[in-house]
Each structure stands twice: as C-alpha cells, then as structure tokens.
PDB file of N, CA and C in Angstrom:
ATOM      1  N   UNK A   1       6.501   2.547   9.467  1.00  0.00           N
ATOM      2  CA  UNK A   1       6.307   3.350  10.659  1.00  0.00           C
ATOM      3  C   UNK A   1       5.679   2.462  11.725  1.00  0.00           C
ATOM      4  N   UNK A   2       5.919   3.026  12.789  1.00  0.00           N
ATOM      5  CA  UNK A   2       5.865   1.660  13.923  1.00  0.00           C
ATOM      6  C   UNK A   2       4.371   2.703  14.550  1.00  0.00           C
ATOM      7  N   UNK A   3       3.198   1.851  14.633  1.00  0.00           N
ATOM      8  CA  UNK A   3       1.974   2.440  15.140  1.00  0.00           C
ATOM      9  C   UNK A   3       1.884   2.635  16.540  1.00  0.00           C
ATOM     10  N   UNK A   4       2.843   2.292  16.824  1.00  0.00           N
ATOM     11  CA  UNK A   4       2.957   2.711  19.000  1.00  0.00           C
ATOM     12  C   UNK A   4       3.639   3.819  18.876  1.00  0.00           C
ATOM     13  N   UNK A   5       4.955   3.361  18.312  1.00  0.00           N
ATOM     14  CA  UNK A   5       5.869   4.720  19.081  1.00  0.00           C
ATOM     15  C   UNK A   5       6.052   5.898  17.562  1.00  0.00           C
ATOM     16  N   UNK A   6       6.002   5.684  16.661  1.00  0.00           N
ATOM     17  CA  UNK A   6       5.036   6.547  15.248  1.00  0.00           C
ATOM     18  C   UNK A   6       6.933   6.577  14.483  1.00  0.00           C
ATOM     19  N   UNK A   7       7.749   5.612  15.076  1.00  0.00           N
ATOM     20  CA  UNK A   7       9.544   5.696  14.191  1.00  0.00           C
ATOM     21  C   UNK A   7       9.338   5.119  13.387  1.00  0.00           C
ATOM     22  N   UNK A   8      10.154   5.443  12.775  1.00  0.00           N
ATOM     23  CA  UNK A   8      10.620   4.842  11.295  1.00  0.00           C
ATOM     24  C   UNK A   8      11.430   4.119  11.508  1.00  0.00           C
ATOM     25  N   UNK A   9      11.497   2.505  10.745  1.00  0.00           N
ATOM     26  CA  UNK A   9      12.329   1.185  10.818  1.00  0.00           C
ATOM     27  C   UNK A   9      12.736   1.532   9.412  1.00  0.00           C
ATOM     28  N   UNK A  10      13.959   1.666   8.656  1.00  0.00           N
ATOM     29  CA  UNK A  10      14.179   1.095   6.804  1.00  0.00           C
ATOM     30  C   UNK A  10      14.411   0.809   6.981  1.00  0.00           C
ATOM     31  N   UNK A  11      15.144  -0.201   7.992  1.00  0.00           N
ATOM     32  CA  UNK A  11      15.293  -1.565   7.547  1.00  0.00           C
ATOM     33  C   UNK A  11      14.527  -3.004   8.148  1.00  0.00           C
ATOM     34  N   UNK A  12      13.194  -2.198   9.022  1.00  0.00           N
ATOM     35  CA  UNK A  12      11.771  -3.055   8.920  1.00  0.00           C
ATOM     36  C   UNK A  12      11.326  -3.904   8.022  1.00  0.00           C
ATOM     37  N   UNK A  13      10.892  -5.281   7.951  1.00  0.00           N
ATOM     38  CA  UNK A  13      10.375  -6.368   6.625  1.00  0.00           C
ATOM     39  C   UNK A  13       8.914  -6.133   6.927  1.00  0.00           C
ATOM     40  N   UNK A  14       8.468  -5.530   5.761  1.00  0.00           N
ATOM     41  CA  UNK A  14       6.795  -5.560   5.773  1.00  0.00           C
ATOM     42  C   UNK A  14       6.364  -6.558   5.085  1.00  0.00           C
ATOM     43  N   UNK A  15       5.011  -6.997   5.865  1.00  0.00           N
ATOM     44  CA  UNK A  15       4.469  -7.788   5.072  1.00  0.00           C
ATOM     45  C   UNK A  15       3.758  -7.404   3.564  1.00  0.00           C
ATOM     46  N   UNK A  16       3.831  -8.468   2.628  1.00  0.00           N
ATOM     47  CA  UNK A  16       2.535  -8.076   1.501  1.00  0.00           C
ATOM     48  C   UNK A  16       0.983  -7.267   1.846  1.00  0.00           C
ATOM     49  N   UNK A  17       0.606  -8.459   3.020  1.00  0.00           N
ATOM     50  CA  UNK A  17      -0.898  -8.021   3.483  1.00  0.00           C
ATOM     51  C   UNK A  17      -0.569  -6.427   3.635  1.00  0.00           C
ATOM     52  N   UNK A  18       0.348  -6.419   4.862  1.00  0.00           N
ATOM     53  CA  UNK A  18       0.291  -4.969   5.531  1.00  0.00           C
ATOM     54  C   UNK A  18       0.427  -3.734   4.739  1.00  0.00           C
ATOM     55  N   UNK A  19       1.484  -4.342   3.483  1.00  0.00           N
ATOM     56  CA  UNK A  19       1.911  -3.175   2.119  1.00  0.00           C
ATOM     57  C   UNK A  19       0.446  -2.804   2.062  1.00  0.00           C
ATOM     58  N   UNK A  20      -0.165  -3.851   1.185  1.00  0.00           N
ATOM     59  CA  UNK A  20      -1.574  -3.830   0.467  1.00  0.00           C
ATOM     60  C   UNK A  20      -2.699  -2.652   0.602  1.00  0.00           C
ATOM     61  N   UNK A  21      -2.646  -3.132   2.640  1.00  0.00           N
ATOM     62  CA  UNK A  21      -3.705  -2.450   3.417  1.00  0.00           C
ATOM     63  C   UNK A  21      -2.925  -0.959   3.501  1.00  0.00           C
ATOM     64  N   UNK A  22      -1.826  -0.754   3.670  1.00  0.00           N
ATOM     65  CA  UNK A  22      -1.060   0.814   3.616  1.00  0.00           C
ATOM     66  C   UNK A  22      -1.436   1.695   2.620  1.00  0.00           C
ATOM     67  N   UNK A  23      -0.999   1.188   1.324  1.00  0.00           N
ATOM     68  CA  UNK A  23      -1.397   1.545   0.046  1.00  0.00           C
ATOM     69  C   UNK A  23      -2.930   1.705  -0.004  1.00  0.00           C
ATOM     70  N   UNK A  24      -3.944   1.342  -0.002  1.00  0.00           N
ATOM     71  CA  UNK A  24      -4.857   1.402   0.112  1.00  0.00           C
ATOM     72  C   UNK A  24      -5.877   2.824   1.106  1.00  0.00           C
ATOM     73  N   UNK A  25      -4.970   2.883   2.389  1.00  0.00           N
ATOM     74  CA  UNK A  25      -5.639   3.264   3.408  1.00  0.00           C
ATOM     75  C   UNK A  25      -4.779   5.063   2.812  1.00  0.00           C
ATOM     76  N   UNK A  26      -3.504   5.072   2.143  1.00  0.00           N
ATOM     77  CA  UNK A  26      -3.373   6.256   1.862  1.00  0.00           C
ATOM     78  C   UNK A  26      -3.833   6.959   0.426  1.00  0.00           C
ATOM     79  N   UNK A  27      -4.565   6.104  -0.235  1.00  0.00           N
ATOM     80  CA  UNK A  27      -5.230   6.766  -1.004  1.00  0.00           C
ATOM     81  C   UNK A  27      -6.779   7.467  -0.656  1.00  0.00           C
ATOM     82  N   UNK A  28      -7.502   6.656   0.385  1.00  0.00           N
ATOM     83  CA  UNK A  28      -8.346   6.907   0.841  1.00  0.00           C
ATOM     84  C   UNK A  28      -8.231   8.141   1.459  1.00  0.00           C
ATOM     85  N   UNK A  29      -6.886   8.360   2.237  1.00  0.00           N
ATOM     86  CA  UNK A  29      -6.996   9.507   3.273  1.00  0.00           C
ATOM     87  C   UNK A  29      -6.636  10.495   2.925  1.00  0.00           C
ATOM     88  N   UNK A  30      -5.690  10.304   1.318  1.00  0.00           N
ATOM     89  CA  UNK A  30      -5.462  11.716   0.785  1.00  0.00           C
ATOM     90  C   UNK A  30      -6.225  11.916   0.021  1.00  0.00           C
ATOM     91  N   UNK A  31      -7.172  11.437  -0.360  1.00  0.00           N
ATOM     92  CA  UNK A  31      -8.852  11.521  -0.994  1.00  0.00           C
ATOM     93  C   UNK A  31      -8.792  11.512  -2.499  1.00  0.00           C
ATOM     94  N   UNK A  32      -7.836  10.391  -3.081  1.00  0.00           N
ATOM     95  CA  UNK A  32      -7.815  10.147  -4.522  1.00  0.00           C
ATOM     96  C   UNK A  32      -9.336   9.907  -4.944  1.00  0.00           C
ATOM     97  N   UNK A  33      -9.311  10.434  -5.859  1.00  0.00           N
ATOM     98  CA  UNK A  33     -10.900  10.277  -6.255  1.00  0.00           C
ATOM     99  C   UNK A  33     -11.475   8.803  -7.081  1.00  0.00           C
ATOM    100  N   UNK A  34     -10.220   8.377  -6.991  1.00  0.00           N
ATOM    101  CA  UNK A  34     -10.667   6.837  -7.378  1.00  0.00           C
ATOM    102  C   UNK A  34     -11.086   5.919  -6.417  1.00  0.00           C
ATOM    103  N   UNK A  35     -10.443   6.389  -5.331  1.00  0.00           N
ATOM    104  CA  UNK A  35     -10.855   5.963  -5.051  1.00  0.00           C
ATOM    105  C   UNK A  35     -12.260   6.319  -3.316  1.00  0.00           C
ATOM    106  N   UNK A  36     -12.716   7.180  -3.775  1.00  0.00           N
ATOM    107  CA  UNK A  36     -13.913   7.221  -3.162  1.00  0.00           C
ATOM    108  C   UNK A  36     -15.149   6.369  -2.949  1.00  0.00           C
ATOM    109  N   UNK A  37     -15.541   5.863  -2.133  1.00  0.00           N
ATOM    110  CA  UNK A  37     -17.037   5.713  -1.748  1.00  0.00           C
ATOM    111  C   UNK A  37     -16.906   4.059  -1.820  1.00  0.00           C
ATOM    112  N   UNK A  38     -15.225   3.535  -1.879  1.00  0.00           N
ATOM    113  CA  UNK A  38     -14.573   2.012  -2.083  1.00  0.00           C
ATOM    114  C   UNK A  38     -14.348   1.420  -0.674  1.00  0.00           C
ATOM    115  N   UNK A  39     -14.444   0.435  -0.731  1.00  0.00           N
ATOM    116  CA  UNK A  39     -14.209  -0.692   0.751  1.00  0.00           C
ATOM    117  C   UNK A  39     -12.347  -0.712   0.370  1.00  0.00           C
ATOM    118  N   UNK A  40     -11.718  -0.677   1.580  1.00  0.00           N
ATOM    119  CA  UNK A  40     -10.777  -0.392   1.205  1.00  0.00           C
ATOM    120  C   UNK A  40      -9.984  -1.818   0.021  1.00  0.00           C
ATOM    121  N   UNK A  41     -10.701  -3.404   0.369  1.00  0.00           N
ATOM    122  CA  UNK A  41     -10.437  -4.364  -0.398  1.00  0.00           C
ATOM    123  C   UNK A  41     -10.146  -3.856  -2.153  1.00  0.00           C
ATOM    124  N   UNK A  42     -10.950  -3.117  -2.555  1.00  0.00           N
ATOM    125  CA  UNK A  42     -11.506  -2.445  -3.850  1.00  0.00           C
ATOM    126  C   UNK A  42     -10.513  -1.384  -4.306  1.00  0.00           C
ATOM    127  N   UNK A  43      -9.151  -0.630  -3.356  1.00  0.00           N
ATOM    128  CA  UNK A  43      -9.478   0.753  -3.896  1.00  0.00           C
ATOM    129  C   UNK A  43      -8.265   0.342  -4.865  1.00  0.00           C
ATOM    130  N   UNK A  44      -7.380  -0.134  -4.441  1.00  0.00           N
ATOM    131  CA  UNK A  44      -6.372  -0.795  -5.521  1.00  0.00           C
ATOM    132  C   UNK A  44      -6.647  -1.276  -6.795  1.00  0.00           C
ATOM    133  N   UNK A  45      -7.228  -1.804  -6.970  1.00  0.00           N
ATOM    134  CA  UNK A  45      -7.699  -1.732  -8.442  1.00  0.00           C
ATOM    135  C   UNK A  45      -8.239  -1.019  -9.052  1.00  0.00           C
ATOM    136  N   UNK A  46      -9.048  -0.364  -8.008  1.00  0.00           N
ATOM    137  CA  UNK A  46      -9.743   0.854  -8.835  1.00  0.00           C
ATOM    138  C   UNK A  46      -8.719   2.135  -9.251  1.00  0.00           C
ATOM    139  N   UNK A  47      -8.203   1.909  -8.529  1.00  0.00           N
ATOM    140  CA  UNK A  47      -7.126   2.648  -8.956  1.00  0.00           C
ATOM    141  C   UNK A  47      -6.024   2.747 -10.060  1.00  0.00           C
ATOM    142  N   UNK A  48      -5.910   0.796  -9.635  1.00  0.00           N
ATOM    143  CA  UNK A  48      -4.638   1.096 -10.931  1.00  0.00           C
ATOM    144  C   UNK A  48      -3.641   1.014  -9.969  1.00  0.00           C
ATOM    145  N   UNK A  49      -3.449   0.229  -8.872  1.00  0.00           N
ATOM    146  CA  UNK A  49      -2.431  -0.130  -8.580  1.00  0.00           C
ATOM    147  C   UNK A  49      -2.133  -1.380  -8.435  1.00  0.00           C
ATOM    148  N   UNK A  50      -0.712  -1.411  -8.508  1.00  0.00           N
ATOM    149  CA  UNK A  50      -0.495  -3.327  -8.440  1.00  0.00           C
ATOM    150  C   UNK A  50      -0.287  -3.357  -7.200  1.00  0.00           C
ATOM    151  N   UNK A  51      -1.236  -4.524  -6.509  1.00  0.00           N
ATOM    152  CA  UNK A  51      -1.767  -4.743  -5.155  1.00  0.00           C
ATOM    153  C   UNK A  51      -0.760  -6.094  -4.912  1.00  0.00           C
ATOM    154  N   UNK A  52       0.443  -5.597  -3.793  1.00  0.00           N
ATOM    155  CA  UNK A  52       1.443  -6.600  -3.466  1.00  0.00           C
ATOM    156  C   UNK A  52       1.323  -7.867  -3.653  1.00  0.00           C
ATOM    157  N   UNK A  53      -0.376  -8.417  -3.137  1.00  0.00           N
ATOM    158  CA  UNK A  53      -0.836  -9.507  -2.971  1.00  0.00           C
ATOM    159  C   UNK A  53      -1.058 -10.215  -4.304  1.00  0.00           C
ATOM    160  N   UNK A  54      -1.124  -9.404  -5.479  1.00  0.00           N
ATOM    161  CA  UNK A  54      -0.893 -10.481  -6.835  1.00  0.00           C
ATOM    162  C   UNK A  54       0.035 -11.117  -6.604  1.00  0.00           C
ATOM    163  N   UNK A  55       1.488 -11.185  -6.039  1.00  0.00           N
ATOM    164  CA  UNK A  55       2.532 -11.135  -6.506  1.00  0.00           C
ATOM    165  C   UNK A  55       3.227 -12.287  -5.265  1.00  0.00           C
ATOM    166  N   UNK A  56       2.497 -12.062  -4.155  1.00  0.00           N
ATOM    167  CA  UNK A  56       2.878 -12.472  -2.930  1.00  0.00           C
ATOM    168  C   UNK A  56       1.752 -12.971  -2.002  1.00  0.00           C
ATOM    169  N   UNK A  57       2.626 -13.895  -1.166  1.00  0.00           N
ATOM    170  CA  UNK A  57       1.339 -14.563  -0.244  1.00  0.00           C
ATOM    171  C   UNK A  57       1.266 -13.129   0.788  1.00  0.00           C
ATOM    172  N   UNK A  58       0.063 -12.830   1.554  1.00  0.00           N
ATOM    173  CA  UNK A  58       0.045 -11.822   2.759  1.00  0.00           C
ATOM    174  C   UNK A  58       1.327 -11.806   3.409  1.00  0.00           C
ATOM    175  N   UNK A  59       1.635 -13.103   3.960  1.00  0.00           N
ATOM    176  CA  UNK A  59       2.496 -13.228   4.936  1.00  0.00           C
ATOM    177  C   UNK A  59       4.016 -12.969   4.625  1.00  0.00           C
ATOM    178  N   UNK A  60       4.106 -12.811   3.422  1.00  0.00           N
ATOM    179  CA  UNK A  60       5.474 -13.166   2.735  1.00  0.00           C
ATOM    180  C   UNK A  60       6.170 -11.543   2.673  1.00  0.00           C
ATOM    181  N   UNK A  61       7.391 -11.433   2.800  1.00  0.00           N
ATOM    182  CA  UNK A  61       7.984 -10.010   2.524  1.00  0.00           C
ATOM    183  C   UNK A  61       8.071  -9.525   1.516  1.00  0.00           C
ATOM    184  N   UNK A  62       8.119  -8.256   1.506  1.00  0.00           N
ATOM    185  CA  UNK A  62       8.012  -7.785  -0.204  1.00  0.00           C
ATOM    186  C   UNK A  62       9.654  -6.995  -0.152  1.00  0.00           C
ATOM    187  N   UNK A  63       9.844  -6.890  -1.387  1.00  0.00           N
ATOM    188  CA  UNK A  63      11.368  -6.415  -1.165  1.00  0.00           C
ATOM    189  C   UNK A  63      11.205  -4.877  -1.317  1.00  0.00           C
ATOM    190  N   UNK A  64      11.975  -3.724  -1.582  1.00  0.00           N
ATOM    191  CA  UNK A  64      11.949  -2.569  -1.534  1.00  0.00           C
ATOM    192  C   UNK A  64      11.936  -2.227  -2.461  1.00  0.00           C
ATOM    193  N   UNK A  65      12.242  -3.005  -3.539  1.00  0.00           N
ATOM    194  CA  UNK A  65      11.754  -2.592  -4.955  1.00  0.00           C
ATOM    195  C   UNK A  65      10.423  -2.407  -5.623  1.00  0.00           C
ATOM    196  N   UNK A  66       9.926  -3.355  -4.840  1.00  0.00           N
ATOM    197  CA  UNK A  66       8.186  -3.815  -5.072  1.00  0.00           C
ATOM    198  C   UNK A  66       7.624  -2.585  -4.643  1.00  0.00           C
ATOM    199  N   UNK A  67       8.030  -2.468  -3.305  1.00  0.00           N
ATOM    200  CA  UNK A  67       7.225  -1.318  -2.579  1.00  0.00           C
ATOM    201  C   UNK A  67       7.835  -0.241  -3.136  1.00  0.00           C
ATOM    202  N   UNK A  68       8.645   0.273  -3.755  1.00  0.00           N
ATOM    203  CA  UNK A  68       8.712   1.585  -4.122  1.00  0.00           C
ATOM    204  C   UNK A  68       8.018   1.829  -5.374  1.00  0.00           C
ATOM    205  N   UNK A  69       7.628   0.399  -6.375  1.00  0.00           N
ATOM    206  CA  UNK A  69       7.082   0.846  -7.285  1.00  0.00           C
ATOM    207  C   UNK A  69       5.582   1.241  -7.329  1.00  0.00           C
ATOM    208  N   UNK A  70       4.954   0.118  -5.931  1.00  0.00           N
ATOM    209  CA  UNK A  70       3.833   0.505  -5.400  1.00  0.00           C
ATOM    210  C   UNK A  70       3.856   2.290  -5.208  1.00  0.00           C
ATOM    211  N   UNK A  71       4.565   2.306  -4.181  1.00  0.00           N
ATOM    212  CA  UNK A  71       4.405   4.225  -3.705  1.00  0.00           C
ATOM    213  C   UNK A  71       4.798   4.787  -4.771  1.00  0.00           C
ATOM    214  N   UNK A  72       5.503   4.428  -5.771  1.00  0.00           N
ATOM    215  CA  UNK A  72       5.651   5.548  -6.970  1.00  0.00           C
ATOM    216  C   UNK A  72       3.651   5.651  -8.189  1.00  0.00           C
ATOM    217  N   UNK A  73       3.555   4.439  -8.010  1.00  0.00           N
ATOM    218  CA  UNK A  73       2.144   4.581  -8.583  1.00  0.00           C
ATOM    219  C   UNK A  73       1.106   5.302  -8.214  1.00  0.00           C
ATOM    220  N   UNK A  74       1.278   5.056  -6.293  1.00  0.00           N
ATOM    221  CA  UNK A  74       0.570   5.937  -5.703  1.00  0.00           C
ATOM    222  C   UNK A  74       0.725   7.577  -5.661  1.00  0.00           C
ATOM    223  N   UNK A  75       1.542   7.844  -5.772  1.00  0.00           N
ATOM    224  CA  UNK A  75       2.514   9.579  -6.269  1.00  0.00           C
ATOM    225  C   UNK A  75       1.705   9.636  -7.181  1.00  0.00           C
ATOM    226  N   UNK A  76       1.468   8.947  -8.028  1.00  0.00           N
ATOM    227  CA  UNK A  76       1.028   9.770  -9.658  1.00  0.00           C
ATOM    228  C   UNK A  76      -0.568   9.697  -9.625  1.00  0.00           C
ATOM    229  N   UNK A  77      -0.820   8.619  -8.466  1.00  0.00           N
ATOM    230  CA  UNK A  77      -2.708   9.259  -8.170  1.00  0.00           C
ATOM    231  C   UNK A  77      -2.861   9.876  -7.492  1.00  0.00           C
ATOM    232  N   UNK A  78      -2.026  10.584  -6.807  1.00  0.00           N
ATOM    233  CA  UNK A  78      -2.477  11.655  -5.941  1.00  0.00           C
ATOM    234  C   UNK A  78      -2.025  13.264  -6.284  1.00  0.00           C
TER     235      UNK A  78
END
C-alpha cells in the first residue's frame, strides 16, 4: 500500500526491511498479545514469526512467497 495516496501496487517490490517493519507494526495494532509492551525490533520473535531479515539483506526484495508465508503466520496470531 502506497502511504501517500493509501493504493494498492501487486505488483510493487517490497523491501525485506519494509516487510519486517509491516509485519511487526500489524501485530502491534491489532493488539496480539505477544506481542504487547515490545519495541517493535522484538515483536517478531516474540511472536514466532520468521522475520524477512533472517533470510535477506533489508535492502533486498522478498518474493511473494516469503511474504505470504510471513502474513499467513501472522493470521494465526491474530
């Protein structure tokens, strides 16, 4: 999702970093209880999710497979 104009790109290349920090920032906001009272650096593991950045430099693209398995992990903590 594009943070100016709020569209949707699929066929947008996200970064690792940016996955990471996404994943992260929507567990916080849908108030998984794992991850509560966490810096957002923290909530991924605390959680139990695989954090793009094992896998990948920040800068590097993640493919759509990666990221769906990310958001499917995140589905099952929330």
């Amino acid at each position: 999702v594009d943070p100016v104009t709020r569209r949707v790109s699929p066929f947008r290349q996200v970064t690792a970093g940016r996955l990471s920090a996404l994943l992260a920032r929507v567990l916080v906001v849908r108030g998984a209880t794992c991850a509560r009272g966490l810096t957002h650096d923290k909530v991924l593991a605390a959680c139990g999710v695989t954090d793009p950045l094992t896998s990948y430099s920040s800068e590097a693209t993640v493919t759509g497979r990666d990221a769906q398995k990310s958001l499917d992990q995140i589905a099952k903590k929330l």
